[in-house]
Structures are given as C-alpha cells and as structure tokens.
PDB file of N, CA and C in Angstrom:
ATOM      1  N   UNK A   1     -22.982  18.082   9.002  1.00  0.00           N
ATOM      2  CA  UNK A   1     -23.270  16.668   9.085  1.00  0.00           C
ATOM      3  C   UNK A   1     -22.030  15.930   9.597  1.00  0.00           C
ATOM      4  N   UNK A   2     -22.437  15.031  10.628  1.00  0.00           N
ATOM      5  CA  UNK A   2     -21.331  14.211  11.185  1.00  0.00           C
ATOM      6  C   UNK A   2     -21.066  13.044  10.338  1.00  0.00           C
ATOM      7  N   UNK A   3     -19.754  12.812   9.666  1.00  0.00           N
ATOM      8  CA  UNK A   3     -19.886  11.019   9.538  1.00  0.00           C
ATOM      9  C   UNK A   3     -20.172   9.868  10.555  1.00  0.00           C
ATOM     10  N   UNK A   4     -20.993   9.367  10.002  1.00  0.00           N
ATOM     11  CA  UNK A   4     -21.229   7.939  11.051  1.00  0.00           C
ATOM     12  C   UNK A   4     -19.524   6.938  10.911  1.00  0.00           C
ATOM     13  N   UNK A   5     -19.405   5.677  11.364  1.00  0.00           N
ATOM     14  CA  UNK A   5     -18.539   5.319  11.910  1.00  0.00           C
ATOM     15  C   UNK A   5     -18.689   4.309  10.751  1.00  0.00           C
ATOM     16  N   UNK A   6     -19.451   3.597   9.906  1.00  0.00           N
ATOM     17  CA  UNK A   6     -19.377   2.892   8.781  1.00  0.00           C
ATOM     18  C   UNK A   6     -18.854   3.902   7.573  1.00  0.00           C
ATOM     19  N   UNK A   7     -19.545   5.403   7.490  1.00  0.00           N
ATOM     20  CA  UNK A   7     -18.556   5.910   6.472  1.00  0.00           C
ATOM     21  C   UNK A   7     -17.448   5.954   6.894  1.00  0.00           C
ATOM     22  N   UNK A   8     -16.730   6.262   7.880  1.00  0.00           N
ATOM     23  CA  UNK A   8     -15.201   6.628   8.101  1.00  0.00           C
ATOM     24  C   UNK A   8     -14.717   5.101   7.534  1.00  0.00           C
ATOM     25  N   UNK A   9     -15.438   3.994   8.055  1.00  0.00           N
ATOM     26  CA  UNK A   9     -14.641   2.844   7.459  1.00  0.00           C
ATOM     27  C   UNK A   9     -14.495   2.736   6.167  1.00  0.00           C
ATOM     28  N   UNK A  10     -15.362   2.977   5.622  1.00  0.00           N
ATOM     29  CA  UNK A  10     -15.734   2.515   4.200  1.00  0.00           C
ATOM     30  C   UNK A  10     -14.643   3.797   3.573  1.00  0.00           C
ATOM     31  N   UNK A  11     -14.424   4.929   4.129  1.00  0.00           N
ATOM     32  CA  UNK A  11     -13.548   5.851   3.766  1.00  0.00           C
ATOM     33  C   UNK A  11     -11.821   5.498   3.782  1.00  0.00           C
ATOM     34  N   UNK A  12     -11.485   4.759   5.283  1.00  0.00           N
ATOM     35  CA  UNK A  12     -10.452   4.112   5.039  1.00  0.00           C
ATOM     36  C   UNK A  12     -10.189   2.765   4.290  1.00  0.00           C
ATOM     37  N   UNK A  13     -11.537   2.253   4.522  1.00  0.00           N
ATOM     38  CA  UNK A  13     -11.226   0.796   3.811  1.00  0.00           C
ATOM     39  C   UNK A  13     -10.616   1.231   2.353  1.00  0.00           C
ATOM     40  N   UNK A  14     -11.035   2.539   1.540  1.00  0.00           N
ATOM     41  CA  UNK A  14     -10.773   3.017   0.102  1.00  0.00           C
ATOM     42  C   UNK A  14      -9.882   3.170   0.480  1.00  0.00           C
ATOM     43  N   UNK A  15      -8.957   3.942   1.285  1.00  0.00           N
ATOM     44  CA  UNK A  15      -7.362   4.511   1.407  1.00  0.00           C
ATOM     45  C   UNK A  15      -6.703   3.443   1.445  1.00  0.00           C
ATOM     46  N   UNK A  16      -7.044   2.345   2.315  1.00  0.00           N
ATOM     47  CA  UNK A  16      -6.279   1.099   2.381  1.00  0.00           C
ATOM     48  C   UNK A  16      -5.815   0.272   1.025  1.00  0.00           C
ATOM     49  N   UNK A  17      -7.198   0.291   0.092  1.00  0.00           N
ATOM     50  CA  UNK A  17      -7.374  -0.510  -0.482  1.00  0.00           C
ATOM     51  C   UNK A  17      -6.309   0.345  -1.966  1.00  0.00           C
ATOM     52  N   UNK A  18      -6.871   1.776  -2.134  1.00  0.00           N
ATOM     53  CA  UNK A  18      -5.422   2.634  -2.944  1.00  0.00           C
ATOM     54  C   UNK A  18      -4.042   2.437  -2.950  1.00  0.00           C
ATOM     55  N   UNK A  19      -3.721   2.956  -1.418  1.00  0.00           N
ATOM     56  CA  UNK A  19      -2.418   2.545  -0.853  1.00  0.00           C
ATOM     57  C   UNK A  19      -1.779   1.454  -1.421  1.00  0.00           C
ATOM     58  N   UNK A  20      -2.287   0.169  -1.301  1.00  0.00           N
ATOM     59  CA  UNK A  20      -2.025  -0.789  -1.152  1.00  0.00           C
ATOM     60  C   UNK A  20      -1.796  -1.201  -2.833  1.00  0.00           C
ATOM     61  N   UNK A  21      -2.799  -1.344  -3.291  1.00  0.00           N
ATOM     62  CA  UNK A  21      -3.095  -1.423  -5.193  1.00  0.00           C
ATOM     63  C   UNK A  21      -1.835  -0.544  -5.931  1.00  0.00           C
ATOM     64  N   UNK A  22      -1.620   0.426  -5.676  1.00  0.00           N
ATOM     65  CA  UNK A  22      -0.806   1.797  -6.343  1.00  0.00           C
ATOM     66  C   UNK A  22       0.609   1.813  -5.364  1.00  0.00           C
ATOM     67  N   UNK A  23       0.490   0.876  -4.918  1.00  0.00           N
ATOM     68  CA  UNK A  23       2.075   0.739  -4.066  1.00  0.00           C
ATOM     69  C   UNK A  23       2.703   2.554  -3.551  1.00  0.00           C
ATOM     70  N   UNK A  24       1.456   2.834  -2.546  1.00  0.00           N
ATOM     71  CA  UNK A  24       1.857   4.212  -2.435  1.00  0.00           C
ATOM     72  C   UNK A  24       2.790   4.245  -0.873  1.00  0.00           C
ATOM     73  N   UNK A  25       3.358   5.737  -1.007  1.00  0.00           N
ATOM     74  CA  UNK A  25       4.172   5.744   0.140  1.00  0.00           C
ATOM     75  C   UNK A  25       2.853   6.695   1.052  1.00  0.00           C
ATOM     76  N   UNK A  26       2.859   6.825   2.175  1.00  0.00           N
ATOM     77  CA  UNK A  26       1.954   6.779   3.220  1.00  0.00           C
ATOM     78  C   UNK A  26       1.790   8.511   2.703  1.00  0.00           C
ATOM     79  N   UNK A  27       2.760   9.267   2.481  1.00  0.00           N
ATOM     80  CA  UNK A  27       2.871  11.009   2.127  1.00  0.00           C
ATOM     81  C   UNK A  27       2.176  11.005   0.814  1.00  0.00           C
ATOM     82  N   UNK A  28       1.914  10.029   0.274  1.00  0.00           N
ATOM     83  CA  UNK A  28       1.035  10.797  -1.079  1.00  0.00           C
ATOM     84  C   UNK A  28      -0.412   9.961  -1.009  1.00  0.00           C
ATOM     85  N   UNK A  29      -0.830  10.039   0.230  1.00  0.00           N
ATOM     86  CA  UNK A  29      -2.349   9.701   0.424  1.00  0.00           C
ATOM     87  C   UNK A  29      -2.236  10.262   1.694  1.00  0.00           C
ATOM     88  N   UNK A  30      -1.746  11.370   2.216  1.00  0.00           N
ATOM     89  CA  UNK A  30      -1.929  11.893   3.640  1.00  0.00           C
ATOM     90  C   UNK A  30      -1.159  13.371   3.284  1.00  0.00           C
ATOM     91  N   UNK A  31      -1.687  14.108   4.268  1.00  0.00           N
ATOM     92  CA  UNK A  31      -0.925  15.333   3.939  1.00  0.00           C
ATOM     93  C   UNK A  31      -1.169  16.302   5.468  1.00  0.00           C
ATOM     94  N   UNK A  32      -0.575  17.078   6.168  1.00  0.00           N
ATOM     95  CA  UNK A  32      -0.760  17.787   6.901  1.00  0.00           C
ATOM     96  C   UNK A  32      -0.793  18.915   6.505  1.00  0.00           C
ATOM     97  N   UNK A  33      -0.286  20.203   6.084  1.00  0.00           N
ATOM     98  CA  UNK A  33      -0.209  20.935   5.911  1.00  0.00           C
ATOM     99  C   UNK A  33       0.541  21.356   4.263  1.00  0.00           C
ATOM    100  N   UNK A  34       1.337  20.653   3.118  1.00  0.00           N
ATOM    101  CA  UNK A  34       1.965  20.866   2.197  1.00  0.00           C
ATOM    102  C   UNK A  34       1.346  20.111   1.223  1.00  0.00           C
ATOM    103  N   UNK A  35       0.423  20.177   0.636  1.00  0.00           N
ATOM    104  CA  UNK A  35      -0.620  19.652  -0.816  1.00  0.00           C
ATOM    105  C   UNK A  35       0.388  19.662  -2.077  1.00  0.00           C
ATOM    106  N   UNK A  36       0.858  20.221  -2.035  1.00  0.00           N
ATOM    107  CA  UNK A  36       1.514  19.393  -3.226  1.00  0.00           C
ATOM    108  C   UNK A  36       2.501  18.919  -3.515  1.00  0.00           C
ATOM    109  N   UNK A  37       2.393  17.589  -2.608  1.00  0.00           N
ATOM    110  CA  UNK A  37       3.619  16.616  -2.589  1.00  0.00           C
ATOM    111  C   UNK A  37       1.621  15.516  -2.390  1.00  0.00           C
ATOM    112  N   UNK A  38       0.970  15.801  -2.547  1.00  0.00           N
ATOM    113  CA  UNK A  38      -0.249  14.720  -2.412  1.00  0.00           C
ATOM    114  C   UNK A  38      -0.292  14.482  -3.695  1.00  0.00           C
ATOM    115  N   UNK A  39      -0.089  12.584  -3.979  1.00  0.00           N
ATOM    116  CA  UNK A  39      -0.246  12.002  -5.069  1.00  0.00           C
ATOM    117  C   UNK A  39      -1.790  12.543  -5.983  1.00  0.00           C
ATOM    118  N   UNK A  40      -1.271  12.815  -7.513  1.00  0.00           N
ATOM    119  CA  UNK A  40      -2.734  13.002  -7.772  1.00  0.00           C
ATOM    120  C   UNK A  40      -2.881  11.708  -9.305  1.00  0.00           C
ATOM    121  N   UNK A  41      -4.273  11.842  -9.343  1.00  0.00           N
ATOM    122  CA  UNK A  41      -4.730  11.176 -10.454  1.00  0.00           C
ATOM    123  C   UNK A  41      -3.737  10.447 -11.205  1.00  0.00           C
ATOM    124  N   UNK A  42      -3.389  11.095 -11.773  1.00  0.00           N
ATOM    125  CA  UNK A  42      -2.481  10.924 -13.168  1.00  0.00           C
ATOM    126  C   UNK A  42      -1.117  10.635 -13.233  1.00  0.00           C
ATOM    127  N   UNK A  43      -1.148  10.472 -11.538  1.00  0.00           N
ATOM    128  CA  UNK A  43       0.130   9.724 -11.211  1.00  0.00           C
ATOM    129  C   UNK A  43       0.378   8.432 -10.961  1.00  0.00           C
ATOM    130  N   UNK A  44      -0.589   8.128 -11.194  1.00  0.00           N
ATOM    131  CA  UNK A  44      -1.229   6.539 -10.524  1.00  0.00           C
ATOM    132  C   UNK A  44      -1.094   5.596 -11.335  1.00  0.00           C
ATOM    133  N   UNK A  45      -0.778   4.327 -11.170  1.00  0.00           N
ATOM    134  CA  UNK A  45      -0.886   3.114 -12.889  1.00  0.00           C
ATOM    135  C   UNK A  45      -1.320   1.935 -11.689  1.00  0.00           C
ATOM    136  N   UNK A  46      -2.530   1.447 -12.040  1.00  0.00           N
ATOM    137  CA  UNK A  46      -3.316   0.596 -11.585  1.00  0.00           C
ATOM    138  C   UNK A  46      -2.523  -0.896 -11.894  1.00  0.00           C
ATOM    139  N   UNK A  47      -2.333  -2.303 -10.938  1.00  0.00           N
ATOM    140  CA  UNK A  47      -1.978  -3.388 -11.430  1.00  0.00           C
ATOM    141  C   UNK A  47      -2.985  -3.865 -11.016  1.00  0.00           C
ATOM    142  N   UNK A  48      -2.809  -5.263 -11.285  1.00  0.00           N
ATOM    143  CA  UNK A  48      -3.833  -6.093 -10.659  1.00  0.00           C
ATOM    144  C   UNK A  48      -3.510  -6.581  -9.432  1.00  0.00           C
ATOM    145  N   UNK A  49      -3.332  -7.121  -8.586  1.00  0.00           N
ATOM    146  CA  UNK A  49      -2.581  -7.818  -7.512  1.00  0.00           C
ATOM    147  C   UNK A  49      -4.111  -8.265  -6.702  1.00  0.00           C
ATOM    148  N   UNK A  50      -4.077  -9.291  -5.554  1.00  0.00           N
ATOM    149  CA  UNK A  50      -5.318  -9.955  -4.674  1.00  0.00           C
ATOM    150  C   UNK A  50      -5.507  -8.939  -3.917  1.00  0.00           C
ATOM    151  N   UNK A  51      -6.391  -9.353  -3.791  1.00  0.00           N
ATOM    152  CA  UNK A  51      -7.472  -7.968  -2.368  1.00  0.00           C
ATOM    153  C   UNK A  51      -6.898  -8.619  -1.286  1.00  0.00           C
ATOM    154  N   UNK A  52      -5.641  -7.490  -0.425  1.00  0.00           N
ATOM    155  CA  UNK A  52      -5.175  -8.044   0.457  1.00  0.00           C
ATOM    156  C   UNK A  52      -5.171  -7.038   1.300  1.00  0.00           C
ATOM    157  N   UNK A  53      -6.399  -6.761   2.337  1.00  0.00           N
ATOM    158  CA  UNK A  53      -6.024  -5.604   3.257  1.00  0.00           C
ATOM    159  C   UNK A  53      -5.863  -6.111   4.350  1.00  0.00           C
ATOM    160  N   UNK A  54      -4.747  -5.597   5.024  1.00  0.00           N
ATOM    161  CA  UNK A  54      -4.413  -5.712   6.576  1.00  0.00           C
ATOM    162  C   UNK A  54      -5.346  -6.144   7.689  1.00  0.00           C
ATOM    163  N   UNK A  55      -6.230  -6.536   7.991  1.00  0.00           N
ATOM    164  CA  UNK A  55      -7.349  -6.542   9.051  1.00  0.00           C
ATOM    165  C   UNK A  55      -8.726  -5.989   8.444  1.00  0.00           C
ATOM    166  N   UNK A  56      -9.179  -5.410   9.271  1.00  0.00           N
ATOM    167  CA  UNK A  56     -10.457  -4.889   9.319  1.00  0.00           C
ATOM    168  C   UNK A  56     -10.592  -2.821   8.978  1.00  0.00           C
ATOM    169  N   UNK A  57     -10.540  -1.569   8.473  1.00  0.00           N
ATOM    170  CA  UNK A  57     -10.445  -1.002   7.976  1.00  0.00           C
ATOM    171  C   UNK A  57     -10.501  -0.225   8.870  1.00  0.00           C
ATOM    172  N   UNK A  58     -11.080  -0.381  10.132  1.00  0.00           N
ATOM    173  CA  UNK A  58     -11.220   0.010  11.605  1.00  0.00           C
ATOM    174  C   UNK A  58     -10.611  -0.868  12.412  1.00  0.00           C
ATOM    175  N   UNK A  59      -9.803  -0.369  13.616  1.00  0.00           N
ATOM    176  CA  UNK A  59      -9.248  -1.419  14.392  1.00  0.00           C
ATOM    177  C   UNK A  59      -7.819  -2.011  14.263  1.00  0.00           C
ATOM    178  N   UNK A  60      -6.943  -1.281  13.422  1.00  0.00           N
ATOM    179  CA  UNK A  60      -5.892  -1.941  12.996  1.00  0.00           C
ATOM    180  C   UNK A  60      -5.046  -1.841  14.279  1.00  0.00           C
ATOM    181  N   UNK A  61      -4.211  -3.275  14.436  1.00  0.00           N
ATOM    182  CA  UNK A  61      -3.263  -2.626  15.656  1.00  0.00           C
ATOM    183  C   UNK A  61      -2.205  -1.903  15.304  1.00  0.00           C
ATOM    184  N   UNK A  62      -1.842  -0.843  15.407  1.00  0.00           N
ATOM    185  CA  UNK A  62      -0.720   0.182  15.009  1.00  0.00           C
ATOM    186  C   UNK A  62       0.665  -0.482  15.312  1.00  0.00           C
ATOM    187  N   UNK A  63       0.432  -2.000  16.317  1.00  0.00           N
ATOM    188  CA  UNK A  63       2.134  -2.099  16.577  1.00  0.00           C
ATOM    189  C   UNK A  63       2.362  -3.114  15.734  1.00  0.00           C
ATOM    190  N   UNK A  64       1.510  -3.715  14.805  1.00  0.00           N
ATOM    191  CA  UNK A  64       2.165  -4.214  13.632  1.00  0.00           C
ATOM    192  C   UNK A  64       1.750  -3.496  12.441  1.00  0.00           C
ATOM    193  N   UNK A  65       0.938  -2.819  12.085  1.00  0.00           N
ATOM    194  CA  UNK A  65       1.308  -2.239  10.802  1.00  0.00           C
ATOM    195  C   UNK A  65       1.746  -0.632  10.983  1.00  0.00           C
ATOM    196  N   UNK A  66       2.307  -0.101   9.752  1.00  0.00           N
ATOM    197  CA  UNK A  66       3.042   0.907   9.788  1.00  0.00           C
ATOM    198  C   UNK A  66       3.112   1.591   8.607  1.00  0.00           C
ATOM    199  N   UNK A  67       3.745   2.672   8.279  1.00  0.00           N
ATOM    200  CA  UNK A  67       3.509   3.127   7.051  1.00  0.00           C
ATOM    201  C   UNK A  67       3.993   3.084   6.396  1.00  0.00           C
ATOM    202  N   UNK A  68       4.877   2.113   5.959  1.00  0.00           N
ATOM    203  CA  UNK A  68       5.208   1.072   4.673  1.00  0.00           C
ATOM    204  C   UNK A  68       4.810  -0.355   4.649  1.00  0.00           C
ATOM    205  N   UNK A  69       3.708  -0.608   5.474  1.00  0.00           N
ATOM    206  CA  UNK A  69       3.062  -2.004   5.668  1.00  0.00           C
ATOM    207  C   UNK A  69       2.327  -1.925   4.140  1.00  0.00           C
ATOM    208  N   UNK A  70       1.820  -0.710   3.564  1.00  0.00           N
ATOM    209  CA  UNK A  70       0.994  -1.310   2.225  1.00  0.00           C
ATOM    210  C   UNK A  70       1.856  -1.221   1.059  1.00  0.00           C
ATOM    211  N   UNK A  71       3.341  -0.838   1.498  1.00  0.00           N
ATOM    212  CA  UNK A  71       4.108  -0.555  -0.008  1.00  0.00           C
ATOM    213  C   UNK A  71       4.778  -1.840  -0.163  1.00  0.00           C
ATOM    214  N   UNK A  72       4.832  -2.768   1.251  1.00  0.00           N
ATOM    215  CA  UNK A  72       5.945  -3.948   1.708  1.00  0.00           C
ATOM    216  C   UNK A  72       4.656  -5.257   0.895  1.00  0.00           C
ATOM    217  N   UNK A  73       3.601  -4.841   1.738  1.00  0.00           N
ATOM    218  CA  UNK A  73       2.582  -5.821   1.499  1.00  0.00           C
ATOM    219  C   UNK A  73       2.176  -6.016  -0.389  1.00  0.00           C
ATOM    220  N   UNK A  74       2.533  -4.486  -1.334  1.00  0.00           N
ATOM    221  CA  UNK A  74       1.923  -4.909  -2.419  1.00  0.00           C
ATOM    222  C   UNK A  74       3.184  -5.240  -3.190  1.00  0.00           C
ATOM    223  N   UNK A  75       4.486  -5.103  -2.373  1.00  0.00           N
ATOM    224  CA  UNK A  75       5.904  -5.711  -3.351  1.00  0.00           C
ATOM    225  C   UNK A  75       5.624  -7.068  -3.002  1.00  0.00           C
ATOM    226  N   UNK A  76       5.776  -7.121  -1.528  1.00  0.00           N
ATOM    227  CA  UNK A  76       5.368  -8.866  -1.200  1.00  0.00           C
ATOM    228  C   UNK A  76       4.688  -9.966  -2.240  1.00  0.00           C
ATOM    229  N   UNK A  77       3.172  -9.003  -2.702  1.00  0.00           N
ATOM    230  CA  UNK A  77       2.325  -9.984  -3.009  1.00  0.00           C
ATOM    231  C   UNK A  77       2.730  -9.931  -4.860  1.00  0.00           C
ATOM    232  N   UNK A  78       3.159  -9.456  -5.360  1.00  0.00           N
ATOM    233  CA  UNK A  78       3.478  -9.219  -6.861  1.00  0.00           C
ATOM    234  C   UNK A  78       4.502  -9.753  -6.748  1.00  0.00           C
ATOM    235  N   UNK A  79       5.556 -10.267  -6.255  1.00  0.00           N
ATOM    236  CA  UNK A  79       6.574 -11.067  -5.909  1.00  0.00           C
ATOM    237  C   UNK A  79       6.064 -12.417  -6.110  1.00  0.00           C
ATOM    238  N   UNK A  80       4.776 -12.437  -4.879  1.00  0.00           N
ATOM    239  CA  UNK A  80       4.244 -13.861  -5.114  1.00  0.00           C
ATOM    240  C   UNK A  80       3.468 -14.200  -6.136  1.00  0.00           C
ATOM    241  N   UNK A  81       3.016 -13.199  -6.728  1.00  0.00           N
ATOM    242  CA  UNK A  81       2.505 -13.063  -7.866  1.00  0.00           C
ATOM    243  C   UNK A  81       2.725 -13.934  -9.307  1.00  0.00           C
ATOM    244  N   UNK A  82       4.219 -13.659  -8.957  1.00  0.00           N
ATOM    245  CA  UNK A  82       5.286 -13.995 -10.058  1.00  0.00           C
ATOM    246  C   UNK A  82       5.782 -12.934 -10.974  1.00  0.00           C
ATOM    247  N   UNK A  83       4.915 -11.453 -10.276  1.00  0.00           N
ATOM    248  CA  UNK A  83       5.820 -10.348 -11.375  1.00  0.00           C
ATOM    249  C   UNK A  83       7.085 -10.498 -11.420  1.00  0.00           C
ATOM    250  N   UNK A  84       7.662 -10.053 -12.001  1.00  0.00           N
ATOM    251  CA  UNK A  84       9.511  -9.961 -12.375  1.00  0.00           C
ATOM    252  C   UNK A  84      10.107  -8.689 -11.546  1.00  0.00           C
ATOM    253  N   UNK A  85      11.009  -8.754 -10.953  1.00  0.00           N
ATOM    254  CA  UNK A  85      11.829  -7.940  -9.633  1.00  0.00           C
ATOM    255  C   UNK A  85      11.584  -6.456 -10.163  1.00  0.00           C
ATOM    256  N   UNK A  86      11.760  -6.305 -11.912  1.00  0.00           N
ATOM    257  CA  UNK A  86      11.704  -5.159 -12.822  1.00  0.00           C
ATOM    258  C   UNK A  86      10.738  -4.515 -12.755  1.00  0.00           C
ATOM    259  N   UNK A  87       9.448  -5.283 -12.602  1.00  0.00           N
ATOM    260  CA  UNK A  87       8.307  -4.793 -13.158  1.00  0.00           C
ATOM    261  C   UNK A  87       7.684  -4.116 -11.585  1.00  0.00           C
ATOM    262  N   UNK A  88       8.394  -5.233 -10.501  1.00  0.00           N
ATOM    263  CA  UNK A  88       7.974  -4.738  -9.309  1.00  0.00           C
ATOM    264  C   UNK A  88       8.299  -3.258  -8.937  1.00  0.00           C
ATOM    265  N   UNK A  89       9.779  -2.625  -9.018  1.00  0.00           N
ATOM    266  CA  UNK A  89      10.575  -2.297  -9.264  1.00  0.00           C
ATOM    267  C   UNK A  89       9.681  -0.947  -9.516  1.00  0.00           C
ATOM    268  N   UNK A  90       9.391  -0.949 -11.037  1.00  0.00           N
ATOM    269  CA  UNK A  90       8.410  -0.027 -11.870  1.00  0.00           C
ATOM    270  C   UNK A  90       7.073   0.424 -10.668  1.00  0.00           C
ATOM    271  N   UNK A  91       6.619  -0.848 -10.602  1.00  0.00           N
ATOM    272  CA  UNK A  91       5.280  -0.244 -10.112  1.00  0.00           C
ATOM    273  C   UNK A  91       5.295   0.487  -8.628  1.00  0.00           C
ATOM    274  N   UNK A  92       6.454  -0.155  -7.934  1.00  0.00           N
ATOM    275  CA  UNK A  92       6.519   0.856  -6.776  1.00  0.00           C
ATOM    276  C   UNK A  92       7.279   1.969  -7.111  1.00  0.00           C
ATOM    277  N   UNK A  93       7.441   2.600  -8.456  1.00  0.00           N
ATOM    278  CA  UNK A  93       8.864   3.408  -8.369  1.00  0.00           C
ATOM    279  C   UNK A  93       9.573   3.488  -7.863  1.00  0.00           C
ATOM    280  N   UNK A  94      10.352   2.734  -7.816  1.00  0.00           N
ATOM    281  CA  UNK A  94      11.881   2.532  -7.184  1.00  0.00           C
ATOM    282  C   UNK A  94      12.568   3.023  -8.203  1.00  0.00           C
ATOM    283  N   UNK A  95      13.578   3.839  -7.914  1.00  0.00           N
ATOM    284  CA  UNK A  95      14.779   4.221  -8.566  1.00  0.00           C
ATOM    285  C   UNK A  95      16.118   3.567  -8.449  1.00  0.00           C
ATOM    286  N   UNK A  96      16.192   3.063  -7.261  1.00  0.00           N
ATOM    287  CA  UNK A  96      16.985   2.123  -6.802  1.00  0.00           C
ATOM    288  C   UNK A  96      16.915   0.782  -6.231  1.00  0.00           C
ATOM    289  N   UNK A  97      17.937  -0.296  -5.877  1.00  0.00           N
ATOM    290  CA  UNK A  97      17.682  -1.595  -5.233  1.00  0.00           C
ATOM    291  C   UNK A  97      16.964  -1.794  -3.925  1.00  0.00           C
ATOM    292  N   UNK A  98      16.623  -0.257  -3.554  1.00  0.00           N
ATOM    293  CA  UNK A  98      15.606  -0.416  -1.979  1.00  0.00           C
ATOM    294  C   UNK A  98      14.238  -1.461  -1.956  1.00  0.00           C
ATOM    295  N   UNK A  99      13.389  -1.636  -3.669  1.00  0.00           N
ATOM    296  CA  UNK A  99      12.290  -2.515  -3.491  1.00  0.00           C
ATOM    297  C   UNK A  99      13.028  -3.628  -3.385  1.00  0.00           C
ATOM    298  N   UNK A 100      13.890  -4.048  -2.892  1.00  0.00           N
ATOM    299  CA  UNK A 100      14.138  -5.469  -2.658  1.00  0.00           C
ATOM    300  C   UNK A 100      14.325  -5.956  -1.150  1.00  0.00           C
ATOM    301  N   UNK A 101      14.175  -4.373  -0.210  1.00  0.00           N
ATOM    302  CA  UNK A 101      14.114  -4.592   1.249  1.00  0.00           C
ATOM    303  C   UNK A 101      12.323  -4.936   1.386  1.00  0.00           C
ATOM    304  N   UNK A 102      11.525  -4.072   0.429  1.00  0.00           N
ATOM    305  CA  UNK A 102      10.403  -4.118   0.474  1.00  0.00           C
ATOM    306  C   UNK A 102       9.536  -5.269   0.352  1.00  0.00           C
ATOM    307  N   UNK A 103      10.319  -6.519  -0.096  1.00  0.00           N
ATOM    308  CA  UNK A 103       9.691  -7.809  -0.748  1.00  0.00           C
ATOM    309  C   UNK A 103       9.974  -8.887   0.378  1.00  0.00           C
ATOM    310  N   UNK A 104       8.813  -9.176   1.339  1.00  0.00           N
ATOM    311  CA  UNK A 104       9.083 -10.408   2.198  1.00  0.00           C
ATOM    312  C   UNK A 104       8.067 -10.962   2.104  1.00  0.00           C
ATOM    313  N   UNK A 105       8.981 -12.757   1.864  1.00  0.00           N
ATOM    314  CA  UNK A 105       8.062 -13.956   1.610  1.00  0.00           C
ATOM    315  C   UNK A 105       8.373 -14.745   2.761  1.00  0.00           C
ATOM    316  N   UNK A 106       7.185 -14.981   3.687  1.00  0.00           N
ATOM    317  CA  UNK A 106       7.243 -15.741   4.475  1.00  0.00           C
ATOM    318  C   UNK A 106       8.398 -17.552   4.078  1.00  0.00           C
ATOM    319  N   UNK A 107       8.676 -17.770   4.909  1.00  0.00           N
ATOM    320  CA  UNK A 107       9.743 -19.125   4.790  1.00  0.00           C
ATOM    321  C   UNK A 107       8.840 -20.264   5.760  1.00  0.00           C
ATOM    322  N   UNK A 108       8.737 -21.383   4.591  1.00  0.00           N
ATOM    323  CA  UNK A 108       7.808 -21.912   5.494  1.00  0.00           C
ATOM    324  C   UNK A 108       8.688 -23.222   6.285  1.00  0.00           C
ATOM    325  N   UNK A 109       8.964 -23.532   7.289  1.00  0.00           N
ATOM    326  CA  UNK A 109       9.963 -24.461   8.430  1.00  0.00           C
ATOM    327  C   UNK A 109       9.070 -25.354   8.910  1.00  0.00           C
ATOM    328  N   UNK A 110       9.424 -26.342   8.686  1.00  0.00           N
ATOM    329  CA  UNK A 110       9.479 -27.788   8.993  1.00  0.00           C
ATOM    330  C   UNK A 110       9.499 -28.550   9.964  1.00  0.00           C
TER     331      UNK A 110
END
C-alpha cells in the first residue's frame, strides 16, 4: 500500500508538532542508519507551550527553516511564555548556557 499525500502530511504534521512540543534535536526523531541514539518514549516530558508550527506540514521552504528551527522555536515561545531561563533550560536539556543562543524574541522598532 502506497501512502497518499494527506497521510504523509498528517505524518509530518505529528513529527513537527513532537519536535517542536519536546524541544527535540532533529537526531532523535530521524535516524539513518544508527537506532539507538532515536529518542524513545520515556525520554520525553511533555510542556504545554501554543500550537506553533512552522507553515503548512507540506511545503516548508528549507531556506528558512532548519534543524534547530523547532528546538529555537519551542525555547523562543516558553521564553515568551514567561517560563524561567531554568526551567527552559530543563526542558530543552541543556547542560550548558547554549539554550540562551536558542531563545529569539523578535524586537519590535518604531
């Protein structure tokens, strides 16, 4: 059986929508050849954050998003959120001060 072109969406629209929720890095929802470095279950801690996907689930233009567009996009929005730098911190696992390259708030000019 072939997938039709609404499941593949509805298939990425879920990856998008994971990615993005679970502040994942692009290698533990993709894998070529080495499975176990693929994020599983029980690695996961759900937040809440807005339903914010990139475009359309099909069609994305590749020369603006990238594969830290959903780890940038869910520090971004928990930032705006009002989570605390800590908690952000936590939920992307950061070990270090790198989630703070990850957090951009538009500046709004006058």
């Amino acid at each position: 059986m072939v997938p039709t072109l609404y499941f593949k969406k509805c298939l990425l629209r879920a990856m998008y929508l994971l990615a993005f929720h679970a502040f994942l890095r692009i290698g533990e929802i993709s894998s070529a050849d080495n499975r176990k470095n693929v994020l599983q279950f029980e690695n996961v801690q759900f937040r809440l954050l807005p339903d914010k996907l990139p475009g359309s689930a099909a069609g994305l233009n590749t020369h603006l998003y990238k594969a830290h567009s959903f780890r940038i996009g869910a520090a971004s929005a928990a930032c705006s959120g009002g989570h605390s730098m800590e908690a952000i911190q936590r939920m992307g696992r950061w070990n270090s001060d790198a989630y703070k390259k990850y957090i951009r708030i538009p500046v709004l000019q006058l």
